[in-house]
Structure formats: C-alpha cells, structure tokens
Protein backbone atom coordinates (compact mmCIF):
# COMPACT_ATOMS: atom_id res chain seq x y z
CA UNK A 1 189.79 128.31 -23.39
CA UNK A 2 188.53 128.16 -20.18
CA UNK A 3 186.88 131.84 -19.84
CA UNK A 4 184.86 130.69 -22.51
CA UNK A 5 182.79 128.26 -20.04
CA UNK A 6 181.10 130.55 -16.88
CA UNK A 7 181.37 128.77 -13.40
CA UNK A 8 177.48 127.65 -13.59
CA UNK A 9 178.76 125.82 -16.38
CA UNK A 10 181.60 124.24 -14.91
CA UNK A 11 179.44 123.23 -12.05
CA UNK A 12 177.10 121.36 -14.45
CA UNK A 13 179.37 120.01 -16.18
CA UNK A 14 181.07 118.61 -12.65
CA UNK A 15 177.92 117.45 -11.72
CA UNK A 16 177.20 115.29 -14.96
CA UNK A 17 180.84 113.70 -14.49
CA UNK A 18 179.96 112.60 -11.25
CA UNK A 19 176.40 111.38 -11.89
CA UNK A 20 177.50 108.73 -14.80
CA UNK A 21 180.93 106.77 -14.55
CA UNK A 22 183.54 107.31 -17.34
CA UNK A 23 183.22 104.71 -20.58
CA UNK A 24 185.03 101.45 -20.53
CA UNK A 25 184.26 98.72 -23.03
CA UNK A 26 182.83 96.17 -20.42
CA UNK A 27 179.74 98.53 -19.75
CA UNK A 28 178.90 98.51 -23.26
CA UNK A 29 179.39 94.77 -23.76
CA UNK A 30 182.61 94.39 -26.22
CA UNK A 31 185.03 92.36 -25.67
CA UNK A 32 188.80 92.52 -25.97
CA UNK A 33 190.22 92.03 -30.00
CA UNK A 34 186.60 93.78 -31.01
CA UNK A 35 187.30 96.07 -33.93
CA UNK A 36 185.61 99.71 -33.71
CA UNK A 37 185.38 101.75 -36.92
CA UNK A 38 185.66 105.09 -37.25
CA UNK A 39 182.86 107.44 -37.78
CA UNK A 40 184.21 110.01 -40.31
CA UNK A 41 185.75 107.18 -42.50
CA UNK A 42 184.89 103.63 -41.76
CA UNK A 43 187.90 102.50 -43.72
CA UNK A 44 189.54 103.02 -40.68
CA UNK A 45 189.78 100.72 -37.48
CA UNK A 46 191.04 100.17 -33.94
CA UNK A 47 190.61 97.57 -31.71
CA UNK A 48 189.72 96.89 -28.43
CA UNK A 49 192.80 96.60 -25.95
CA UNK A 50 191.22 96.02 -22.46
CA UNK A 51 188.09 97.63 -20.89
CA UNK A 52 189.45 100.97 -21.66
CA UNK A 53 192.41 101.27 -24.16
CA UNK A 54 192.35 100.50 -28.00
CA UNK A 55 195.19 99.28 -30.09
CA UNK A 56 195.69 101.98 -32.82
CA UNK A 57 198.31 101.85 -35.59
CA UNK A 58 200.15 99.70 -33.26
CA UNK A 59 199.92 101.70 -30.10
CA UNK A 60 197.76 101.23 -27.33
CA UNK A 61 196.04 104.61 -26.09
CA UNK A 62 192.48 105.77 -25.17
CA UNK A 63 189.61 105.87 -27.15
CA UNK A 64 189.58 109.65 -27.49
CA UNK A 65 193.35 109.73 -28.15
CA UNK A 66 193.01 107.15 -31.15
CA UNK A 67 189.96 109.62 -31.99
CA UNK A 68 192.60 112.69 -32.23
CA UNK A 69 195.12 110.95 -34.08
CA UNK A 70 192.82 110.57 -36.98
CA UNK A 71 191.78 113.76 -36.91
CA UNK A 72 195.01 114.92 -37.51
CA UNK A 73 195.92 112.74 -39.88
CA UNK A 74 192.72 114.04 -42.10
CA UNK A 75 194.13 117.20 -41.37
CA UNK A 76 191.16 118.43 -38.96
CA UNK A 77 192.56 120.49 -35.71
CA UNK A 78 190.08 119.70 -33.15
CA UNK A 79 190.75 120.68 -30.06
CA UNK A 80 188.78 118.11 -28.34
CA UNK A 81 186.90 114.92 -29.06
CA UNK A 82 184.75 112.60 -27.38
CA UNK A 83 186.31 108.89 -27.83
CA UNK A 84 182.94 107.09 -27.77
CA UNK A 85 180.51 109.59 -29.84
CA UNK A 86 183.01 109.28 -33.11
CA UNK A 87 184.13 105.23 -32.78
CA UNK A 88 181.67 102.74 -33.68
CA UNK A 89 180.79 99.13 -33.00
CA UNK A 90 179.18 96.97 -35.65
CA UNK A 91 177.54 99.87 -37.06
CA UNK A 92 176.72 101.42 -33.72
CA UNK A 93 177.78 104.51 -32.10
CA UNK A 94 179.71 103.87 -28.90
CA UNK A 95 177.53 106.70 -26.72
CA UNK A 96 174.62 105.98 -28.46
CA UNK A 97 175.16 102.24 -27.41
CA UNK A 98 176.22 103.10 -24.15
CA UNK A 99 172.80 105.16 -23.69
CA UNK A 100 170.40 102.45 -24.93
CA UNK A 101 172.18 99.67 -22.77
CA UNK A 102 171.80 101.80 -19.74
CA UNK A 103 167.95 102.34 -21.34
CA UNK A 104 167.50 98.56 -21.64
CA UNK A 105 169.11 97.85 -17.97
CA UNK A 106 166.96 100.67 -16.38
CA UNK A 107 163.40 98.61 -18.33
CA UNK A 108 164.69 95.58 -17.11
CA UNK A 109 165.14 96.63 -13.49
CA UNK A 110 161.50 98.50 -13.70
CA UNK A 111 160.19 95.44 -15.04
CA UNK A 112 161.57 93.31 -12.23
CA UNK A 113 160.73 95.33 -9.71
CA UNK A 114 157.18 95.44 -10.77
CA UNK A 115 157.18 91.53 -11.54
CA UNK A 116 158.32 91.28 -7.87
CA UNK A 117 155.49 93.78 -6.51
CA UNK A 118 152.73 91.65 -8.46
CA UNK A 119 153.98 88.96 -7.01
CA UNK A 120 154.07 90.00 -3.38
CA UNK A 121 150.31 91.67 -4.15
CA UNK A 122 149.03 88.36 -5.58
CA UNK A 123 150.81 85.90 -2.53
CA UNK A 124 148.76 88.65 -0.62
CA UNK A 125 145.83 88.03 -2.09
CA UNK A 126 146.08 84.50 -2.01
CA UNK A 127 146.58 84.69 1.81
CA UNK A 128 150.07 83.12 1.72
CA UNK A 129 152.81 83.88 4.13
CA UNK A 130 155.90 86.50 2.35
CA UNK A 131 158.39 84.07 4.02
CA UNK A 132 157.31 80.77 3.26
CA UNK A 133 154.39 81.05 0.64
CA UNK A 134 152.37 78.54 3.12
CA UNK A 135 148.90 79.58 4.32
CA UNK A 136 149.10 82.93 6.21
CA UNK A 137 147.35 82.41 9.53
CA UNK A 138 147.80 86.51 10.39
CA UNK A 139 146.64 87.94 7.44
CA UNK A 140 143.03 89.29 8.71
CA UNK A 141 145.33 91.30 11.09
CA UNK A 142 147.63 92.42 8.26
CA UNK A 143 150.72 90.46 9.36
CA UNK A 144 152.28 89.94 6.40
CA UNK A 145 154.07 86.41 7.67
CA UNK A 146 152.69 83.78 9.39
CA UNK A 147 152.87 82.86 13.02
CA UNK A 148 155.20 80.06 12.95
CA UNK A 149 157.87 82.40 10.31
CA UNK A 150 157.55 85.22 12.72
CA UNK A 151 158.52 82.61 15.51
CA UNK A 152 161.28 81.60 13.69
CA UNK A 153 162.58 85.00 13.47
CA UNK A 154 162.36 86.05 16.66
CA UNK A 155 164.48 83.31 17.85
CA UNK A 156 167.03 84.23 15.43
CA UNK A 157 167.35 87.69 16.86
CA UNK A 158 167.64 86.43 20.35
C-alpha cells in the first residue's frame, strides 16, 4: 500500500533508482547458461537467460519474478521481492556481489588515478616534458611541456 510510504520517502527512494542502474547479469560478471541458486532452498535453481532474464521451470522471466514463483510455491505470500538479494551465484549473493564489484571497480579506479598522479609528480620531478617525457626545457617557469611540444600544438590549433 502506497499510503504506507510518505512522499519524503518516495522521493528517496526515486532518487536511489536514479543514482545506480537496474541489475543485469553482465555488471556482475555471469555469463549466459550460469546457474543461480536460490537462497531459501539451494535445492532449487535457475539459470541465466541473457543479461537480464533467467530460465525458470522452463520459462524465461526476470530475476524477481522467478524469485516470486518460489515463494509461492513454498507457500510464502510476499508481496514483493528483490530478484538479486534472494538468488545466488556460486555461493554468493547477487546484491552483495553486485556491491563488492562496484567496491573493487571504484579501488581500482582510485588506484589508477593515483598511479597516474605519481606518475605525472615524479616526470615533474625529473624535469621531463608531460607530452613527450624528453627533457623539459620550461620547467623553472612551471610550463609543464616543453618548448618544441608546445610548438607543436600550437600549430595544430591554427
């Protein structure tokens, strides 16, 4: 029931749909034919369809809706479930997979980033030229590219 949820609440929620992009399979790295197992009884499976369906008791329907049709078939009336908090992937919860790949990717892109900055600080130091890593002829008047680069570059703007 909606009146259950006050507007602030529907605005956050609204504003955490729009912040992360809805689940698919690629994002979380598994492929096509994988086989997810479900949570609540890992007896049962589905398996992967394409980056955002599953094949479940020989119909092909979303992640959440495979979720449901367990759930009624244990005899549990939800009235809502989340498709990737209740499957699972070799052992792995599907959010909680999806949240430590985004982790990993957000490390890796700090890490780069910061690799890059060391290296522009130590080129710096070094007195080499940004563009071509040869000796930096205007660094003592904090050009950050030699002479002859900057040359070049102004005669490919004009």
């Amino acid at each position: 029931d909606d009146s259950l949820i006050s507007e602030q609440e529907k605005v956050a929620i609204e504003e955490i749909k729009k912040r992360r992009p809805n689940f698919n399979f690629s994002m979380v790295k598994i492929k096509s034919g994988s086989v997810l197992t479900f949570s609540l009884d890992e007896a049962i499976t589905c398996k992967v369809y394409d980056s955002k369906k599953v094949e479940f008791n020989g119909e092909i329907v979303s992640l959440s809706d495979a979720a449901m049709k367990v759930l009624k078939l244990k005899g549990l009336n939800w009235k809502a479930v989340s498709g990737p908090g209740i499957w699972m992937y070799e052992g792995e919860n599907l959010y909680e997979r999806r949240i430590r790949m985004e982790r990993e990717e957000e490390e890796k892109t700090q890490r780069d980033e910061q690799e890059a900055e060391d290296h522009v600080s130590e080129m710096w130091n070094e007195g080499l030229c940004l563009s071509c890593s040869e000796h930096n002829d205007r660094k003592s008047q904090g050009f950050r590219i030699c002479s002859s680069c900057d040359r070049k570059s102004n005669a490919e703007s004009n």
